[in-house]
Protein backbone atom coordinates (compact mmCIF):
# COMPACT_ATOMS: atom_id res chain seq x y z
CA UNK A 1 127.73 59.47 87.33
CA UNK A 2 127.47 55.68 87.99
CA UNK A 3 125.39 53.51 90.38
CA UNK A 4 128.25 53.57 92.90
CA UNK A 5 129.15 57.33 92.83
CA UNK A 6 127.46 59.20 96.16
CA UNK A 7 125.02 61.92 95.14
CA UNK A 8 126.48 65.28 95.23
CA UNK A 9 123.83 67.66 97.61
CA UNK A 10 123.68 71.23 97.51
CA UNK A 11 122.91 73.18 100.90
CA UNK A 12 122.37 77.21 101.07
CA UNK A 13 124.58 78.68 103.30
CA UNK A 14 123.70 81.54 105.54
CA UNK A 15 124.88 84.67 104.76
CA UNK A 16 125.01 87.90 106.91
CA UNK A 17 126.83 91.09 106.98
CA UNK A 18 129.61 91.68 109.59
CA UNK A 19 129.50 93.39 112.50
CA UNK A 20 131.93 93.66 115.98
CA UNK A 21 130.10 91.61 118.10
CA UNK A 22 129.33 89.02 115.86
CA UNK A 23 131.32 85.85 113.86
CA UNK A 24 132.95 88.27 111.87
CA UNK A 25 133.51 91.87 111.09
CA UNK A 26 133.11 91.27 107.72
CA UNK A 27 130.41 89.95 105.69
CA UNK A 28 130.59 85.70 106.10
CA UNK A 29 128.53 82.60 105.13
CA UNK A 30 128.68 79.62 107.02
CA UNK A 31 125.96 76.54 107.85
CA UNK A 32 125.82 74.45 110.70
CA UNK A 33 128.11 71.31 110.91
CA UNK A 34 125.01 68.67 111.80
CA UNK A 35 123.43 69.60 108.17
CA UNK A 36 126.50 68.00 107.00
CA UNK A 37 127.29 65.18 109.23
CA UNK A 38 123.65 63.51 108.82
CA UNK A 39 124.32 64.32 104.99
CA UNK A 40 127.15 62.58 104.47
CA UNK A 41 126.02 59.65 107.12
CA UNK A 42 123.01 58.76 104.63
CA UNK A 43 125.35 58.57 101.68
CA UNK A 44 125.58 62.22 99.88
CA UNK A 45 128.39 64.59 98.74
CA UNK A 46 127.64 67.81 101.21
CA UNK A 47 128.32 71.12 98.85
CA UNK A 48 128.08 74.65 100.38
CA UNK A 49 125.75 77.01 98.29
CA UNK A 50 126.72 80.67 98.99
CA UNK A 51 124.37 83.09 97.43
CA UNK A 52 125.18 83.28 93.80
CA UNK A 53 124.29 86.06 90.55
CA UNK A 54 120.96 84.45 89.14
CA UNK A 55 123.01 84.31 85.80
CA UNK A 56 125.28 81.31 87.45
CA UNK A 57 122.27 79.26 88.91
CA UNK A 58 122.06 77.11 85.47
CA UNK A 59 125.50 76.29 85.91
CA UNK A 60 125.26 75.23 89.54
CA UNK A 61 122.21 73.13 89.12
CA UNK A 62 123.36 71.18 86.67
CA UNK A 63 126.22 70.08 88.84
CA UNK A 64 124.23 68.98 91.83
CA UNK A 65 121.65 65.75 92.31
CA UNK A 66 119.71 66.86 95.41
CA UNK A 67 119.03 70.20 97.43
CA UNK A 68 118.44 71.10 100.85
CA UNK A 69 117.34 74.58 101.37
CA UNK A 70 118.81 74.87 104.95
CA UNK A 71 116.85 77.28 107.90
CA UNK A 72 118.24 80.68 108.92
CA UNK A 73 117.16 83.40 111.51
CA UNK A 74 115.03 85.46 108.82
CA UNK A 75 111.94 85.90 107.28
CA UNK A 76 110.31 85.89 103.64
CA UNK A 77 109.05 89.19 102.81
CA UNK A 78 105.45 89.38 103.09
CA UNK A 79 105.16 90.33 99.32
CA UNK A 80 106.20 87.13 98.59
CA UNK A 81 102.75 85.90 99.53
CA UNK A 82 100.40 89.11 98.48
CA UNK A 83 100.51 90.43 102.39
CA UNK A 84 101.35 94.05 102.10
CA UNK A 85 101.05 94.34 105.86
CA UNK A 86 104.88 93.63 107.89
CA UNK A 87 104.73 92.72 111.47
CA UNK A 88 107.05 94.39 113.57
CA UNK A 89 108.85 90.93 114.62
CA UNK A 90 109.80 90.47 110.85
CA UNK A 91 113.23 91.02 109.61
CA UNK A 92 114.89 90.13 106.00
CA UNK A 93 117.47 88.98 104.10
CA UNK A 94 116.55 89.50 100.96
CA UNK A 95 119.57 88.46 98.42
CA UNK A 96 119.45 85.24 100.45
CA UNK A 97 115.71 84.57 99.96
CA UNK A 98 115.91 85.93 96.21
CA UNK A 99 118.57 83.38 95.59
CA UNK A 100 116.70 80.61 97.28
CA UNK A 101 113.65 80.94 95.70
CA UNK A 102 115.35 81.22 91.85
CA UNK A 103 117.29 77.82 93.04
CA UNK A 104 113.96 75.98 94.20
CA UNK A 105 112.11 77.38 90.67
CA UNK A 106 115.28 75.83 88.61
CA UNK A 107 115.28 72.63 91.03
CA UNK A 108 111.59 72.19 90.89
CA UNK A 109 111.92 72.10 86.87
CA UNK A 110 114.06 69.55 86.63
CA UNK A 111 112.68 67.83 89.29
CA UNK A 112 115.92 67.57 91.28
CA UNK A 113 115.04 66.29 94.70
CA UNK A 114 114.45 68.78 97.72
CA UNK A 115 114.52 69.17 101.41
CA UNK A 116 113.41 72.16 103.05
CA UNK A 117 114.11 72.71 106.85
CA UNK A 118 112.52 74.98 108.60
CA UNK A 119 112.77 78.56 106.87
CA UNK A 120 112.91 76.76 104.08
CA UNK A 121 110.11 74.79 104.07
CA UNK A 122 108.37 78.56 104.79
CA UNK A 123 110.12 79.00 101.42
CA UNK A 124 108.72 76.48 99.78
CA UNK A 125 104.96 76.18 100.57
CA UNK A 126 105.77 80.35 99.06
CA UNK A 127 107.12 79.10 95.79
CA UNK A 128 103.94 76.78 96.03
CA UNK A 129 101.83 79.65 95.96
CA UNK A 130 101.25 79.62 99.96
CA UNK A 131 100.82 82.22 102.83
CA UNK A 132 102.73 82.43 105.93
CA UNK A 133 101.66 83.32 109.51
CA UNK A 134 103.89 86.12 110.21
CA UNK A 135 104.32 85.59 114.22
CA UNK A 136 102.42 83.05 115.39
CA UNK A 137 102.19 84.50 119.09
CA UNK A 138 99.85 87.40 117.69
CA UNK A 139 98.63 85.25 114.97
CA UNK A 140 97.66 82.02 116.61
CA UNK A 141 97.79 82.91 120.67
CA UNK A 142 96.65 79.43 121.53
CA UNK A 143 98.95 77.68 119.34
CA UNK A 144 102.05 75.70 121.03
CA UNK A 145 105.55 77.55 121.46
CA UNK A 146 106.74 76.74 118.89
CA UNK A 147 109.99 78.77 119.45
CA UNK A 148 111.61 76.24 122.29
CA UNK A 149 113.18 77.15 125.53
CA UNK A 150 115.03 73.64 125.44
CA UNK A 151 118.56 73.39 122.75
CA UNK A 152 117.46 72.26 119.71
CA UNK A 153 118.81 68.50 120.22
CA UNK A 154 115.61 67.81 122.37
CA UNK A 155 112.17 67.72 121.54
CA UNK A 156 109.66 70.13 122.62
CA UNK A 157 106.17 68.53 121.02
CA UNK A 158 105.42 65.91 118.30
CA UNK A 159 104.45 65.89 114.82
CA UNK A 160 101.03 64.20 113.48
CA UNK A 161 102.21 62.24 109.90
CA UNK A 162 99.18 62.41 107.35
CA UNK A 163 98.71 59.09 105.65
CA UNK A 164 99.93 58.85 101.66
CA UNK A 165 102.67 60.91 102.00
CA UNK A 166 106.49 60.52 101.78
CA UNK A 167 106.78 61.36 105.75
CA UNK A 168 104.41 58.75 105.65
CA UNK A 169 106.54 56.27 104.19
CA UNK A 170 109.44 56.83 106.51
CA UNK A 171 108.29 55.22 109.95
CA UNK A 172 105.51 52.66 111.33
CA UNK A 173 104.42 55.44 113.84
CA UNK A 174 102.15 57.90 113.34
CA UNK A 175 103.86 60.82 115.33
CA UNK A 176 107.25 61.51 116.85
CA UNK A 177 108.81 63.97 118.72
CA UNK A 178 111.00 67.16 116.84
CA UNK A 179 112.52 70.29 118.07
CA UNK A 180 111.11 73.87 117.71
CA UNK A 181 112.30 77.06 116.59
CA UNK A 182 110.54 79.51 114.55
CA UNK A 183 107.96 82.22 115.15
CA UNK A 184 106.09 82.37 111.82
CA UNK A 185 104.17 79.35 110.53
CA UNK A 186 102.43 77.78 107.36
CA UNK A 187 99.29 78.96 106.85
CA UNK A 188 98.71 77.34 103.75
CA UNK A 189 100.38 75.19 101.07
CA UNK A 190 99.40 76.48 97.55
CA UNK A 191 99.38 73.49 95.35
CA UNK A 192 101.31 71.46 98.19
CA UNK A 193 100.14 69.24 100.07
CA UNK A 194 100.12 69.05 104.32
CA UNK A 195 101.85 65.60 105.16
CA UNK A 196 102.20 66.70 109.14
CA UNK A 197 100.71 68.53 111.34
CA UNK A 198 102.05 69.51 115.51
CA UNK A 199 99.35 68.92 118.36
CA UNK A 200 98.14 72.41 118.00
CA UNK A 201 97.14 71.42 114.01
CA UNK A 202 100.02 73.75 112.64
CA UNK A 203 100.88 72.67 109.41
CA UNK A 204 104.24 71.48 109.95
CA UNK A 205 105.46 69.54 106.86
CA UNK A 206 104.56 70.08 103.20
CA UNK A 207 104.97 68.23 99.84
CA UNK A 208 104.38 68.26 96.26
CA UNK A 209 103.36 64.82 95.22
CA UNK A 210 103.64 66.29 91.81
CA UNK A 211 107.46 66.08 91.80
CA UNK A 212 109.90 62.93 93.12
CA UNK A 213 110.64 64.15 96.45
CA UNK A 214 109.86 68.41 97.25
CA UNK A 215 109.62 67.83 100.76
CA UNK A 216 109.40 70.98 103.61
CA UNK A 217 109.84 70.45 107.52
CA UNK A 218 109.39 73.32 109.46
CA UNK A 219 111.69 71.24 112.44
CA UNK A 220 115.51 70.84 112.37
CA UNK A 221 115.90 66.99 111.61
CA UNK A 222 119.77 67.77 111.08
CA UNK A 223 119.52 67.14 114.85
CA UNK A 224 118.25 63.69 114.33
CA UNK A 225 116.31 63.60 117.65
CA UNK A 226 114.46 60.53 116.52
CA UNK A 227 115.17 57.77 114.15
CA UNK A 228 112.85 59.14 111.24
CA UNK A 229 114.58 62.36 111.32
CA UNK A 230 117.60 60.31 109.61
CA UNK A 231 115.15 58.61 107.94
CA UNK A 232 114.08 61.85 105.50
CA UNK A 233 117.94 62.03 104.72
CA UNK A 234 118.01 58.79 103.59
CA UNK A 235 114.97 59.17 101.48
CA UNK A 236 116.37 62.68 99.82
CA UNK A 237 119.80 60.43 99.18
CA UNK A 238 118.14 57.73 97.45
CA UNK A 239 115.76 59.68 95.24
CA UNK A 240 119.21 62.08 94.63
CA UNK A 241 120.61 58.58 93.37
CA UNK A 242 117.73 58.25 91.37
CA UNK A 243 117.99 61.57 89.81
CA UNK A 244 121.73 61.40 89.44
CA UNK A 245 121.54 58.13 87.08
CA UNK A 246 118.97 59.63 84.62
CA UNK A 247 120.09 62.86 83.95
C-alpha cells in the first residue's frame, strides 16, 4: 500500500437471528450508517466484518490496517471474566462475542490499530484481563444513568480525560460532553490502563499503552457530538496509515 492509499478499516457488524417483528425474518447483519460516515470523513476504507469461522480470521486480518470493534445490544458472558454468577438483565450473543474477541487477540498481535465503542470497549478491557459490572443500577445505585433518556446525538454527562494518554492527546480540554447507553460498566482494566473517567468516576475509556493505538470508549463517538469525538477517528486513521506502510 503506498503513502497515498486510504487505510482499509474493518468494523464488526451486528448479527441477530430473525424474527416477525423485527428487520428481518431471517437471520441479518447490519451496522449503523454514522460508524461509516465519520470513517470515511477521517480518511479510511469502511469494510463490514460479519462474523466469520475462526479458521478465516488470518486471512481477514491480514487484509485490513485498522479495527473498530463496533457496540451492539448484548452482553459478554460473565465467564469471560471468572464471574460464574449471571444477572437477570444479561443476555448473549455468543458467536458474535467469540468472533470478536479471536479478532482483537489476532489484532492485538500484530499490533493493528483498534477502536472499541461501547460494547466493545467492555470487550476489550475482557481481553485485557478485566471485570465488568454486570448492571450498573444494582451494581453501582448511585452511579449516573448511564443508559440515556435523550437520542444518542446529544449528550447526557461528560467524560474526565486522564493526563498521558492518547484521549489525552486529542483536545486542550480536560472533559467534554458524550452520549450514554449501556447498563453494564468497567470495573476494571486488566493490564489496561483508565484514560477517562464520567462524573460519577466510572471508568469510561481504556488503553493499552503497550500497543500503537488499543483504544476502548464505552460512548458512541460515531455520533460526533463534540469535536474530539472526530478527533479519535482521526487518530485510529493515522496510526492505520502508520501500520499500513510497514507491514
Amino acid at each position: 500500500m503506498t503513502n497515498l492509499s486510504p487505510p482499509i478499516i474493518g468494523i464488526t457488524l451486528d448479527a441477530l437471528n430473525g424474527s416477525a417483528n423485527g428487520y428481518s425474518a431471517y437471520p441479518w447483519v447490519a451496522l449503523r450508517k454514522n460508524y461509516t460516515t465519520i470513517t470515511i470523513e477521517a480518511g479510511g476504507i469502511p469494510i463490514g466484518l460479519p462474523p466469520l469461522n475462526h479458521k478465516n480470521i488470518d486471512i481477514l486480518i491480514n487484509k485490513i490496517d485498522g479495527l473498530i470493534i463496533s457496540g451492539g445490544n448484548f452482553d459478554i458472558h460473565p465467564s469471560l471474566y471468572g464471574s460464574s454468577d449471571i444477572h437477570p438483565s444479561v443476555q448473549f450473543n455468543e458467536a458474535r462475542t467469540a468472533f470478536e474477541l479471536t479478532l482483537v487477540k489476532a489484532a492485538w498481535e500484530r499490533n493493528i490499530p483498534i477502536l472499541g465503542i461501547c460494547g466493545g470497549a467492555q470487550l476489550m478491557a475482557v481481553y485485557l484481563g478485566g471485570e465488568l459490572y454486570q448492571h450498573l443500577p444494582d451494581d453501582l445505585p448511585d452511579a449516573l444513568p448511564h443508559e440515556q433518556d435523550l437520542p444518542p446525538h446529544q449528550g447526557s454527562h461528560s467524560v474526565i480525560i486522564r493526563p498521558n494518554t492518547i484521549l489525552s492527546t486529542l483536545s486542550q480540554r480536560p472533559q467534554w460532553a458524550v452520549n450514554s447507553s449501556h447498563h453494564q460498566g468497567i470495573k476494571s482494566t486488566g493490564r489496561g490502563i483508565v484514560s477517562a473517567v464520567a462524573e460519577d468516576n466510572l471508568i469510561e475509556a481504556i488503553e493499552d499503552p503497550s500497543r500503537d493505538f488499543f483504544v476502548g470508549v464505552q460512548w458512541h463517538p460515531e455520533f460526533g457530538i463534540e469535536y474530539p469525538d472526530r478527533k479519535i477517528f482521526s487518530a485510529l486513521i493515522a496510526k492505520a496509515k502508520l501500520y499500513a506502510q510497514h507491514k
